[in-house]
N, C-alpha and C. Protein backbone atom coordinates (compact mmCIF):
# COMPACT_ATOMS: atom_id res chain seq x y z
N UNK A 1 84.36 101.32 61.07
CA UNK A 1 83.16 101.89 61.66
C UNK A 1 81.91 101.14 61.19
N UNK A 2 82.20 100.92 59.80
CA UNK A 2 80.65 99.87 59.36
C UNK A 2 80.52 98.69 60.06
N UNK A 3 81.46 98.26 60.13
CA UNK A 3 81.60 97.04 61.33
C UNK A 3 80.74 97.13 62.65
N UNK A 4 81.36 98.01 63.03
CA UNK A 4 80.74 98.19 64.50
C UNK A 4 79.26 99.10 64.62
N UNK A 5 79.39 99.68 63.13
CA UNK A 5 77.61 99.37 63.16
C UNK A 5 76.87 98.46 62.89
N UNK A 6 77.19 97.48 62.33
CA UNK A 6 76.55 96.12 61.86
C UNK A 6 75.96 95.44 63.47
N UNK A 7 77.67 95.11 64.41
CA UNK A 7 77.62 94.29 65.19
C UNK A 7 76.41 95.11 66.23
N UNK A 8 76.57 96.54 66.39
CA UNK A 8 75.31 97.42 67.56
C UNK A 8 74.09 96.90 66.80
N UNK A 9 73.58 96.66 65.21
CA UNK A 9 72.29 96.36 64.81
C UNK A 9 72.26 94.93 64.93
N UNK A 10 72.97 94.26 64.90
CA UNK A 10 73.21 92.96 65.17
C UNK A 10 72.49 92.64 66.62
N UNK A 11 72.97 93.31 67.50
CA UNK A 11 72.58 92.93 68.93
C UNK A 11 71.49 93.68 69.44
N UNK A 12 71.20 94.39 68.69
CA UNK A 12 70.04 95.38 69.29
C UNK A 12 68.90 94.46 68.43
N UNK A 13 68.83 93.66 67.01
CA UNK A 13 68.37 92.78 67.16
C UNK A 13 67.77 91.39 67.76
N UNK A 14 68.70 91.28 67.95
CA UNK A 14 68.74 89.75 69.19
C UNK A 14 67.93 90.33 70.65
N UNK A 15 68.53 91.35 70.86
CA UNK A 15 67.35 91.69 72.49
C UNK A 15 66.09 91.98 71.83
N UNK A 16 65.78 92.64 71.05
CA UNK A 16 64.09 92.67 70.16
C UNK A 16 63.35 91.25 70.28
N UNK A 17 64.23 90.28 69.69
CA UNK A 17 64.17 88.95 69.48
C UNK A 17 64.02 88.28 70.37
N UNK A 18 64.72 88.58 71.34
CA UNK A 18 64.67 87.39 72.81
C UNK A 18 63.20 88.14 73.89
N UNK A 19 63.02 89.39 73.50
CA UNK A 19 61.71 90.21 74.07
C UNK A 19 61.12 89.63 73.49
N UNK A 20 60.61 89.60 72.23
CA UNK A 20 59.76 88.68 71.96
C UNK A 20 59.55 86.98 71.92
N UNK A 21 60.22 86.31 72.39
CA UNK A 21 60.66 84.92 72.68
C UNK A 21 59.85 85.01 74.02
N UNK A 22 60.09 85.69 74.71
CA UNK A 22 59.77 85.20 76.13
C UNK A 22 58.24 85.32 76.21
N UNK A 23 57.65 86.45 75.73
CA UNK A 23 55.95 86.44 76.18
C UNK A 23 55.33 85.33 74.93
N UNK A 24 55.61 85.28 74.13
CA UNK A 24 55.20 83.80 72.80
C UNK A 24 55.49 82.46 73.68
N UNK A 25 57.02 82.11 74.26
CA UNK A 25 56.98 80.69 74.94
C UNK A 25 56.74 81.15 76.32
N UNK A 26 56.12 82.24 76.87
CA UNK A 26 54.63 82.08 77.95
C UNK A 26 53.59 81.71 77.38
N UNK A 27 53.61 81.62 76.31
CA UNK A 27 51.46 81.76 76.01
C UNK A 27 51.49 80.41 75.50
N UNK A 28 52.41 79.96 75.01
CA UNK A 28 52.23 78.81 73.73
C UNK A 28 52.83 77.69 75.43
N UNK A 29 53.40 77.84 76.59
CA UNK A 29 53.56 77.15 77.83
C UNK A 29 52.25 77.11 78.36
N UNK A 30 51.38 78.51 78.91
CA UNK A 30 50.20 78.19 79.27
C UNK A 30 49.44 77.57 78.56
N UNK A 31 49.05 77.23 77.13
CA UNK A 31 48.19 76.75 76.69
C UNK A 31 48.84 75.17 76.41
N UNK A 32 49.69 74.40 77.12
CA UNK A 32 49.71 73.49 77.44
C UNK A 32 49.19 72.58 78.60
N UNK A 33 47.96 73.63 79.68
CA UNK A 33 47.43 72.88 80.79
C UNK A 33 46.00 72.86 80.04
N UNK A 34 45.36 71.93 80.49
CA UNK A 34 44.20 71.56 79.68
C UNK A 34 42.84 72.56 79.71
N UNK A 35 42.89 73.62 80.74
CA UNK A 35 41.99 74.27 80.73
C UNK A 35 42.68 75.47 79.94
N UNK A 36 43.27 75.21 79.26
CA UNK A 36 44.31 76.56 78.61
C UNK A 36 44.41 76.45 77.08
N UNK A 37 43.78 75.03 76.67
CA UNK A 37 44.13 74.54 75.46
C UNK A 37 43.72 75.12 74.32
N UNK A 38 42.39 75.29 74.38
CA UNK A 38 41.36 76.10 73.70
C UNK A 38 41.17 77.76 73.34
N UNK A 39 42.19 78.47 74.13
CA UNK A 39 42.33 79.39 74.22
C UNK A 39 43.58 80.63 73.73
N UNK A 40 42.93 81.62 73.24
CA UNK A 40 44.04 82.37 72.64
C UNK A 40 44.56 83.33 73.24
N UNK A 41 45.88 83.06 73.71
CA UNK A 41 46.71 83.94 74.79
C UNK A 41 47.68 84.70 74.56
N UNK A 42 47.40 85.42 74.47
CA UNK A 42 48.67 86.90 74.60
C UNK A 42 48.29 87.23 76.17
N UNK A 43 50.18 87.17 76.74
CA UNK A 43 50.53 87.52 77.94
C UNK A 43 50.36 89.05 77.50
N UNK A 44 49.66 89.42 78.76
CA UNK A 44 49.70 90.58 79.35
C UNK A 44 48.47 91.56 79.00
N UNK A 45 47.68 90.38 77.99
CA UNK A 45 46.37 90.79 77.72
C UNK A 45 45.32 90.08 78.02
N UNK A 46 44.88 89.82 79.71
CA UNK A 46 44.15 89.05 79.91
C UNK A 46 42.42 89.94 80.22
N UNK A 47 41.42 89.24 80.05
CA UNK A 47 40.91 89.48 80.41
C UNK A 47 39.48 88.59 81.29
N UNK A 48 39.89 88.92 82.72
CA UNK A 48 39.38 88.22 83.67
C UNK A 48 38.17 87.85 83.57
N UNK A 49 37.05 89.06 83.01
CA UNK A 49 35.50 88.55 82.59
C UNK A 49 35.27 87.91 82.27
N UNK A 50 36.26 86.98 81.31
CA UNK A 50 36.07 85.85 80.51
C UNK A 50 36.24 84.62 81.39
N UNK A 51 35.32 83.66 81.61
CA UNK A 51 35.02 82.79 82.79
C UNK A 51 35.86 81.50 82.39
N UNK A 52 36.03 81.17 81.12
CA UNK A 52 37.62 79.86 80.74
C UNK A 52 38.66 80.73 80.74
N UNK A 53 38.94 82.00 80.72
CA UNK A 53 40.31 82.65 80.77
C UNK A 53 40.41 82.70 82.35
N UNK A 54 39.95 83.10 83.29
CA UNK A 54 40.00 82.93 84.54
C UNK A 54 39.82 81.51 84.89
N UNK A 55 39.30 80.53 84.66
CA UNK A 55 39.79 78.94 84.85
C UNK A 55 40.83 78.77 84.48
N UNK A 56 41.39 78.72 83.68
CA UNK A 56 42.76 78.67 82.74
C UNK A 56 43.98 78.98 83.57
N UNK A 57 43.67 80.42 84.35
CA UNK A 57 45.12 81.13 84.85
C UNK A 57 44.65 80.61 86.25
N UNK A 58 43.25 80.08 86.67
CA UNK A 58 43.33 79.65 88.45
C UNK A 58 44.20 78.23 88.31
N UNK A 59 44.04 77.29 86.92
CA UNK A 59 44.60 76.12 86.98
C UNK A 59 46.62 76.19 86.74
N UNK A 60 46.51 77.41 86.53
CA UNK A 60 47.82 77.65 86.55
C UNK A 60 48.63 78.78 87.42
N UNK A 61 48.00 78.91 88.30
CA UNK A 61 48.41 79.65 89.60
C UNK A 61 50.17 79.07 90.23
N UNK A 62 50.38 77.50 90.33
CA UNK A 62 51.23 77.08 90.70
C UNK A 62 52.39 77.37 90.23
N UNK A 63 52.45 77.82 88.80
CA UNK A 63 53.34 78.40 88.30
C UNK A 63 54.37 77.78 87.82
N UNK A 64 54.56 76.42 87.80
CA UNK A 64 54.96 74.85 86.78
C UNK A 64 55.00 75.09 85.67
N UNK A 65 54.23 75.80 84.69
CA UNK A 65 54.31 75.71 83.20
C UNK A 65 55.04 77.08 83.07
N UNK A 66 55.69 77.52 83.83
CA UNK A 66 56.71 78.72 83.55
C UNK A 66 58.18 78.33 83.07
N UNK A 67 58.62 76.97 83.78
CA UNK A 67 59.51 76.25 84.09
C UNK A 67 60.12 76.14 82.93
N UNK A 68 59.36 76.22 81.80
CA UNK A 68 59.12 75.98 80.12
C UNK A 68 60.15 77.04 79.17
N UNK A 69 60.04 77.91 80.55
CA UNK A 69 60.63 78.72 79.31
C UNK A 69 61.41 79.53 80.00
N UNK A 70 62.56 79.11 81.24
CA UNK A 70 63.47 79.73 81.90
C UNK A 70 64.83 80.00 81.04
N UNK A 71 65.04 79.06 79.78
CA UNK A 71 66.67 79.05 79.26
C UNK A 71 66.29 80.52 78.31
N UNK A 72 68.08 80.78 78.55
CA UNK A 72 68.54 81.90 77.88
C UNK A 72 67.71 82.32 76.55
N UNK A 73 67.43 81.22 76.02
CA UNK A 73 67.26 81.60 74.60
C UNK A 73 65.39 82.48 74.91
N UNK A 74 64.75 82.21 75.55
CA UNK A 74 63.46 82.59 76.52
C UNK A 74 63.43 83.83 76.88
N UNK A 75 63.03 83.77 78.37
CA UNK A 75 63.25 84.59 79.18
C UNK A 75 64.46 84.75 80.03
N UNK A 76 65.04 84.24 79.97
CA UNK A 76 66.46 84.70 81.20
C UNK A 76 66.32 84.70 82.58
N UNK A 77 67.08 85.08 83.34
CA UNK A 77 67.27 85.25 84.54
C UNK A 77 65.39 86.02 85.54
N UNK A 78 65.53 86.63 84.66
CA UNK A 78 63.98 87.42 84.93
C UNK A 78 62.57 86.32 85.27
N UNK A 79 62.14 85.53 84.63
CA UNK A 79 61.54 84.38 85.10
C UNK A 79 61.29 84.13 86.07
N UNK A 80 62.60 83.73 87.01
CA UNK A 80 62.36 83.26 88.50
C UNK A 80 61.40 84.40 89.24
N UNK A 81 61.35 85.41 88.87
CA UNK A 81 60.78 86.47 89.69
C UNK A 81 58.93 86.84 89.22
N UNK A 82 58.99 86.27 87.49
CA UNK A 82 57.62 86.15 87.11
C UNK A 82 56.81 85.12 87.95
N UNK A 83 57.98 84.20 88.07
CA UNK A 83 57.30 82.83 88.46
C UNK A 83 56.71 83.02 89.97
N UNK A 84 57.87 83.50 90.57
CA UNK A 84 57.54 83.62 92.48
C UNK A 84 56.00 84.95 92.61
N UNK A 85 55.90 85.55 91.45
CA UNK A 85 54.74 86.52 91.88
C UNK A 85 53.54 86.58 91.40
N UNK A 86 53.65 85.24 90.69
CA UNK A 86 52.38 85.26 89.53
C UNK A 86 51.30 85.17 89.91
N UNK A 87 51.14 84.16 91.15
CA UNK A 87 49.96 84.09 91.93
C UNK A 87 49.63 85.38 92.77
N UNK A 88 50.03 86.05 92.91
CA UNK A 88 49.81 87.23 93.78
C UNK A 88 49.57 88.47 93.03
N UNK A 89 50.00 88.55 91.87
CA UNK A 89 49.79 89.29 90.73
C UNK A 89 48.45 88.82 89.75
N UNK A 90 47.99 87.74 89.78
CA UNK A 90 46.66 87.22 89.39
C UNK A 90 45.54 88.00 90.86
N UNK A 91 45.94 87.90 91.58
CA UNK A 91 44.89 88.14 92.93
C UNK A 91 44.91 89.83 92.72
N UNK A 92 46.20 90.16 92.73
CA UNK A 92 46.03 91.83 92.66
C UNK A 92 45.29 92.61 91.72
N UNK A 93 45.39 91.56 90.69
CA UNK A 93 44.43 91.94 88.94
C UNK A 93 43.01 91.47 89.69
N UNK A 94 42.50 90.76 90.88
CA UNK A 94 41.13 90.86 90.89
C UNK A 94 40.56 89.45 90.62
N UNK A 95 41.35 88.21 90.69
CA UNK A 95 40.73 86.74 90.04
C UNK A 95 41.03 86.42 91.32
N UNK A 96 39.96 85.80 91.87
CA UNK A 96 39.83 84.94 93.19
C UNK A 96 39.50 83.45 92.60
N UNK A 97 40.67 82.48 92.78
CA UNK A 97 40.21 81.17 92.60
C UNK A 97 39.30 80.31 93.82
């Protein structure tokens, strides 16, 4: 039985781990386009008022620097679907490039 509690904390680790993998190699991917460089990014805490944080995400609308961080060890399978809506999900948050 200790066993097979080890291996459930074991893996309930690793998904903690790979949750956090994926929004870190988003931010540390976006701040590889040059209007992104300068800037300190935590996904999912943007804020549009800020006139280089809205340059930043219009120069990355295309959605290329996602590409970065599709393998398993990342984000997973889930990606393809960040990637296909990102631009439309920037517009719905209110940033007109």
């Amino acid at each position: 039985m200790k066993f097979i509690s080890a291996l459930v904390a074991l893996a309930a680790a690793a998904l903690v781990s790979a949750q956090d993998a994926c929004p870190t190699c988003l931010a540390s991917s976006l701040q590889t386009l040059p209007l992104c460089q300068n800037l300190n990014i935590v996904m999912g805490e943007f804020d549009l008022t800020n006139t280089a944080l809205a340059a930043c995400l219009c120069s990355a609308r295309d959605g290329s620097w996602i590409d970065a961080c599709s393998g398993t060890n990342n984000c997973g399978g889930d990606i393809a679907s960040f990637k296909s809506s990102f631009a439309d999900n920037l517009e719905a948050a209110g940033l007109s490039c």
